[in-house]
N, C-alpha and C. Protein backbone atom coordinates (compact mmCIF):
# COMPACT_ATOMS: atom_id res chain seq x y z
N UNK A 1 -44.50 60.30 123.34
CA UNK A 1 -45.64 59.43 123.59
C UNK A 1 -45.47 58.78 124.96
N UNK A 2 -46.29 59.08 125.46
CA UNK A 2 -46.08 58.15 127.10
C UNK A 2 -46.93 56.90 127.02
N UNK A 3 -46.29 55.48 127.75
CA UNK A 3 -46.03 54.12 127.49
C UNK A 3 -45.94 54.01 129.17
N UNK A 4 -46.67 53.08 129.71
CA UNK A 4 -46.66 52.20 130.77
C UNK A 4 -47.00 50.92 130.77
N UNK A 5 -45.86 49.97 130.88
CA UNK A 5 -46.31 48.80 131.03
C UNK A 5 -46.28 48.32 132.17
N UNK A 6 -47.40 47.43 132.40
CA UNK A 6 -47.49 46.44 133.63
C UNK A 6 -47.05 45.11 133.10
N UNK A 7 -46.22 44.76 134.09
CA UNK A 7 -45.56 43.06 134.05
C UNK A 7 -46.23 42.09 135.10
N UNK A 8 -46.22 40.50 134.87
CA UNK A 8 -46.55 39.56 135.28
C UNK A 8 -45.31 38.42 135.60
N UNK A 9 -44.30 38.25 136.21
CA UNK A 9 -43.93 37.56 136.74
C UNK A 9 -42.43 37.89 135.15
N UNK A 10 -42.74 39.00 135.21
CA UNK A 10 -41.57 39.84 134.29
C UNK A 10 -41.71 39.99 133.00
N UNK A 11 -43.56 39.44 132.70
CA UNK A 11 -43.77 39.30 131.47
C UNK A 11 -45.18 40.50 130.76
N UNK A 12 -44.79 41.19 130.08
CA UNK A 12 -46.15 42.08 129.78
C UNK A 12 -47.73 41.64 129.76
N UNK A 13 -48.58 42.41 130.32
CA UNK A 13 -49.36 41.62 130.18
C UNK A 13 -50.96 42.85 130.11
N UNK A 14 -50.32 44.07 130.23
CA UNK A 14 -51.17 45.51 129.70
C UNK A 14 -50.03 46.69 129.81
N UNK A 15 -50.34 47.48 128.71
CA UNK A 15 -49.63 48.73 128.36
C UNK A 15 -50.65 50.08 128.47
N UNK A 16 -50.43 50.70 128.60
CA UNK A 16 -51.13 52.22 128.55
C UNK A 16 -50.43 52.91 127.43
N UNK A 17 -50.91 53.00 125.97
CA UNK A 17 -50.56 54.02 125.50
C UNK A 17 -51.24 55.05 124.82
N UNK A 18 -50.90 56.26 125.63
CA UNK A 18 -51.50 57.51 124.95
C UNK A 18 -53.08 58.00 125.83
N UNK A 19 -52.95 57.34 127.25
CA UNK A 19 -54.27 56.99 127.80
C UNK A 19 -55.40 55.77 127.65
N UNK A 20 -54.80 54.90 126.45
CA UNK A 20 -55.49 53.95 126.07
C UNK A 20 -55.19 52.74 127.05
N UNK A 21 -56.19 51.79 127.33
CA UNK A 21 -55.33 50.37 127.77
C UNK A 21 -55.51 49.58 126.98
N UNK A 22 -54.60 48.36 126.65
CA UNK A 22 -54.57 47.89 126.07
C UNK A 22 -54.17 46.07 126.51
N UNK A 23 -54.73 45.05 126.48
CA UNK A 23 -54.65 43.79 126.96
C UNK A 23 -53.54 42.99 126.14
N UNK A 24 -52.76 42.30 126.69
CA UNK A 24 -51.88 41.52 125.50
C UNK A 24 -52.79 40.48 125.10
N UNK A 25 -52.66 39.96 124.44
CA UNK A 25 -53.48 38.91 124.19
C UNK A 25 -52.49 37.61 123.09
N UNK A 26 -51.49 38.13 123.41
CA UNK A 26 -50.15 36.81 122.54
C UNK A 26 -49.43 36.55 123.54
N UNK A 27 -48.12 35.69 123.20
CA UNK A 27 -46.99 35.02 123.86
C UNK A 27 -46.44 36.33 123.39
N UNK A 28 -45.51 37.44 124.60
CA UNK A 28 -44.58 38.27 124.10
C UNK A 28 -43.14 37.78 123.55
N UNK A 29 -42.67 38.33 123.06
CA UNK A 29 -41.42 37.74 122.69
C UNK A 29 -40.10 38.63 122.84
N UNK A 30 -38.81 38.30 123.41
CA UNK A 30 -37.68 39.20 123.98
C UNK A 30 -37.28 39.89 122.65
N UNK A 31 -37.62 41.08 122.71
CA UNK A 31 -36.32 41.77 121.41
C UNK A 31 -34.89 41.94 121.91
N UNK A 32 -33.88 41.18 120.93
CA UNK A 32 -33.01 40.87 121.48
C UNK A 32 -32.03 41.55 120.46
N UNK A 33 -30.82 42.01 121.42
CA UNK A 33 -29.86 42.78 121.02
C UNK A 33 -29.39 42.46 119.63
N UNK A 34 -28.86 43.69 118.36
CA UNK A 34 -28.61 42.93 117.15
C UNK A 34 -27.64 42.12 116.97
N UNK A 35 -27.35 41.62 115.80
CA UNK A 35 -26.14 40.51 115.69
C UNK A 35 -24.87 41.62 115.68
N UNK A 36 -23.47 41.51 116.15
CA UNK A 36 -22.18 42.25 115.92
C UNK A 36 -21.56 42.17 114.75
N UNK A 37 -21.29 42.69 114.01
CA UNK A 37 -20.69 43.09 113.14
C UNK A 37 -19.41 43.67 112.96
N UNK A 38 -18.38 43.14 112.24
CA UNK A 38 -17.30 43.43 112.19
C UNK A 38 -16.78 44.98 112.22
N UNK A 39 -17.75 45.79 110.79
CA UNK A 39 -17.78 46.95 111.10
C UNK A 39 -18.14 47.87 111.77
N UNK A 40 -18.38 47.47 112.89
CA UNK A 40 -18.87 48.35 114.16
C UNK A 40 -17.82 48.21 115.19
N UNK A 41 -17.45 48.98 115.59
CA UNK A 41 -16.21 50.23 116.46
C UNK A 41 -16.38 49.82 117.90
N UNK A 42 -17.27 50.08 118.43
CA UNK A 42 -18.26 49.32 119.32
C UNK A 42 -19.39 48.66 119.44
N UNK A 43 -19.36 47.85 120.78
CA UNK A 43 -20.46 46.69 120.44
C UNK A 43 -21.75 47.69 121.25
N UNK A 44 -22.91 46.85 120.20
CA UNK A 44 -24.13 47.58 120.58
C UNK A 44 -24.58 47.42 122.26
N UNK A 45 -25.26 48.56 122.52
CA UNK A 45 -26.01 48.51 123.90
C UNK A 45 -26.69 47.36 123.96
N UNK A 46 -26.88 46.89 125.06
CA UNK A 46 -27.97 45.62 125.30
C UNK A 46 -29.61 45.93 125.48
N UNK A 47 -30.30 45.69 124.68
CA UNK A 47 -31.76 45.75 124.25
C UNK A 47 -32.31 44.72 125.07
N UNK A 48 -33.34 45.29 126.10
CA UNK A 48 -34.12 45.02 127.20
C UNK A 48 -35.61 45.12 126.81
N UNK A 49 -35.98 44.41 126.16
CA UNK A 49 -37.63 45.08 125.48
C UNK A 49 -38.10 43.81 125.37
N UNK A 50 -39.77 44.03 124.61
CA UNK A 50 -40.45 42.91 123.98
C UNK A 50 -41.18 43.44 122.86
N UNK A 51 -41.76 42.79 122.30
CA UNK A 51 -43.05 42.15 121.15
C UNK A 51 -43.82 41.96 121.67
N UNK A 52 -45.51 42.77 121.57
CA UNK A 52 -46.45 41.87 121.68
C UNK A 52 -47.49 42.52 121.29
N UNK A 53 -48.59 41.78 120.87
CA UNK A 53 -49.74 41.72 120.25
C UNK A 53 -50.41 42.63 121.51
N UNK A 54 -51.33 43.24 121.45
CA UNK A 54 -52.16 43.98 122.91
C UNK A 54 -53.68 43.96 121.79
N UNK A 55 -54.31 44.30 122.72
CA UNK A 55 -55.81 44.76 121.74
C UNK A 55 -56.63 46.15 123.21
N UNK A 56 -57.31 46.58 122.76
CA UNK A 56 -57.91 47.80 123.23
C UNK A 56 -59.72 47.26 123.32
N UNK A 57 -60.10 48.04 124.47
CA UNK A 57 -61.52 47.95 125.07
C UNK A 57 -62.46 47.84 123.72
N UNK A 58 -61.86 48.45 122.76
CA UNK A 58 -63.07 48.40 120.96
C UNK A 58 -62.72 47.17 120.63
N UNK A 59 -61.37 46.40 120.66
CA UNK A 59 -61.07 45.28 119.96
C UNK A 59 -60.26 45.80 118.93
N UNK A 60 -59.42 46.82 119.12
CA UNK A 60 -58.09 47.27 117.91
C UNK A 60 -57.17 46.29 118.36
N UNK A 61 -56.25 45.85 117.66
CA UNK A 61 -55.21 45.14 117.86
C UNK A 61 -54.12 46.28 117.44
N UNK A 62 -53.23 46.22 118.22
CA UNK A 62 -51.90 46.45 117.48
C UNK A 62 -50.92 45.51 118.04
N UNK A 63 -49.68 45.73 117.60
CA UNK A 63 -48.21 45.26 117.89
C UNK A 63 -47.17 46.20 118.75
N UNK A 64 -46.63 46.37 119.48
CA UNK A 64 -45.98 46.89 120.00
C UNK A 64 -44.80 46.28 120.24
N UNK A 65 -43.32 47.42 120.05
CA UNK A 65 -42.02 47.13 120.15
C UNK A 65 -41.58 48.23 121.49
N UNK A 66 -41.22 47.59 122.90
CA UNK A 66 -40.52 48.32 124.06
C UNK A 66 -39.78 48.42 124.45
N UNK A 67 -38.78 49.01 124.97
CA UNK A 67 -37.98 49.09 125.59
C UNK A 67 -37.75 49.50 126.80
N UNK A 68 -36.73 48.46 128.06
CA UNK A 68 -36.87 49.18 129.01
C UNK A 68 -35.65 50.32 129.05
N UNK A 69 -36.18 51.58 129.75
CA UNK A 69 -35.71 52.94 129.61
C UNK A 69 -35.20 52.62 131.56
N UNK A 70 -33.96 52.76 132.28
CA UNK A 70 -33.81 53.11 133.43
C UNK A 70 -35.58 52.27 134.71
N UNK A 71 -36.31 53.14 134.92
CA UNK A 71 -37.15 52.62 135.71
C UNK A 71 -38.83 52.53 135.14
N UNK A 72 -38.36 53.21 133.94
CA UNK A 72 -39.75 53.13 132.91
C UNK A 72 -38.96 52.59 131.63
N UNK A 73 -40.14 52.61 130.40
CA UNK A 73 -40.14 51.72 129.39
C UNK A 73 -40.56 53.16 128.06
N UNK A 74 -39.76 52.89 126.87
CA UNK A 74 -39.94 53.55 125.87
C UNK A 74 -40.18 52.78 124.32
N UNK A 75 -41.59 53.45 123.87
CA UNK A 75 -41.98 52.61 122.64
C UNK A 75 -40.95 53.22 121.73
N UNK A 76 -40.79 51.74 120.89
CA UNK A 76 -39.71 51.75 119.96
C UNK A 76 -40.81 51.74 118.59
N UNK A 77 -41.78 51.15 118.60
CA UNK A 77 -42.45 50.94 117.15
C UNK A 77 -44.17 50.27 117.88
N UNK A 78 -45.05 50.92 117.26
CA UNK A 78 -46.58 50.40 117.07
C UNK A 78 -46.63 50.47 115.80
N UNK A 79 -47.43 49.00 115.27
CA UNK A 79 -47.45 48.77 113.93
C UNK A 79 -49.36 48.52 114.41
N UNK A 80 -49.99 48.65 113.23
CA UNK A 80 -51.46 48.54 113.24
C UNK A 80 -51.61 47.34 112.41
């Protein structure tokens, strides 16, 4: 699935997905790396992403979960 987000002063503020645009229209929020756990061998990668509400030119809302990938960004989860 190809995902482009545009940022605002480092903060999302429209995504492209699938050719669609889509407007944020919430406060995004940092998805932040999980808690460590004893049973884990190594500690997890550091999670660079957000949360946020977007809505589309019809007025769909969804949710979107991102991540930044190197110099682009990869969806982790769209919930409807």
């Amino acid at each position: 699935m190809g995902v482009t987000v545009e940022l605002d002063d480092g903060i999302p503020v429209r995504i492209d997905h699938d050719g669609i645009l889509y407007d944020v229209n919430d406060t995004p929020t940092p998805l932040e790396q999980p808690d460590w756990h004893y049973a884990m061998t190594h500690p997890p990668a550091p999670l660079s992403g957000w949360r946020f509400q977007a809505i589309d030119r019809r007025g769909r809302a969804r949710v979107f979960d991102v991540q930044r990938v190197g110099a682009g960004w990869r969806l982790v989860n769209v919930y409807d």
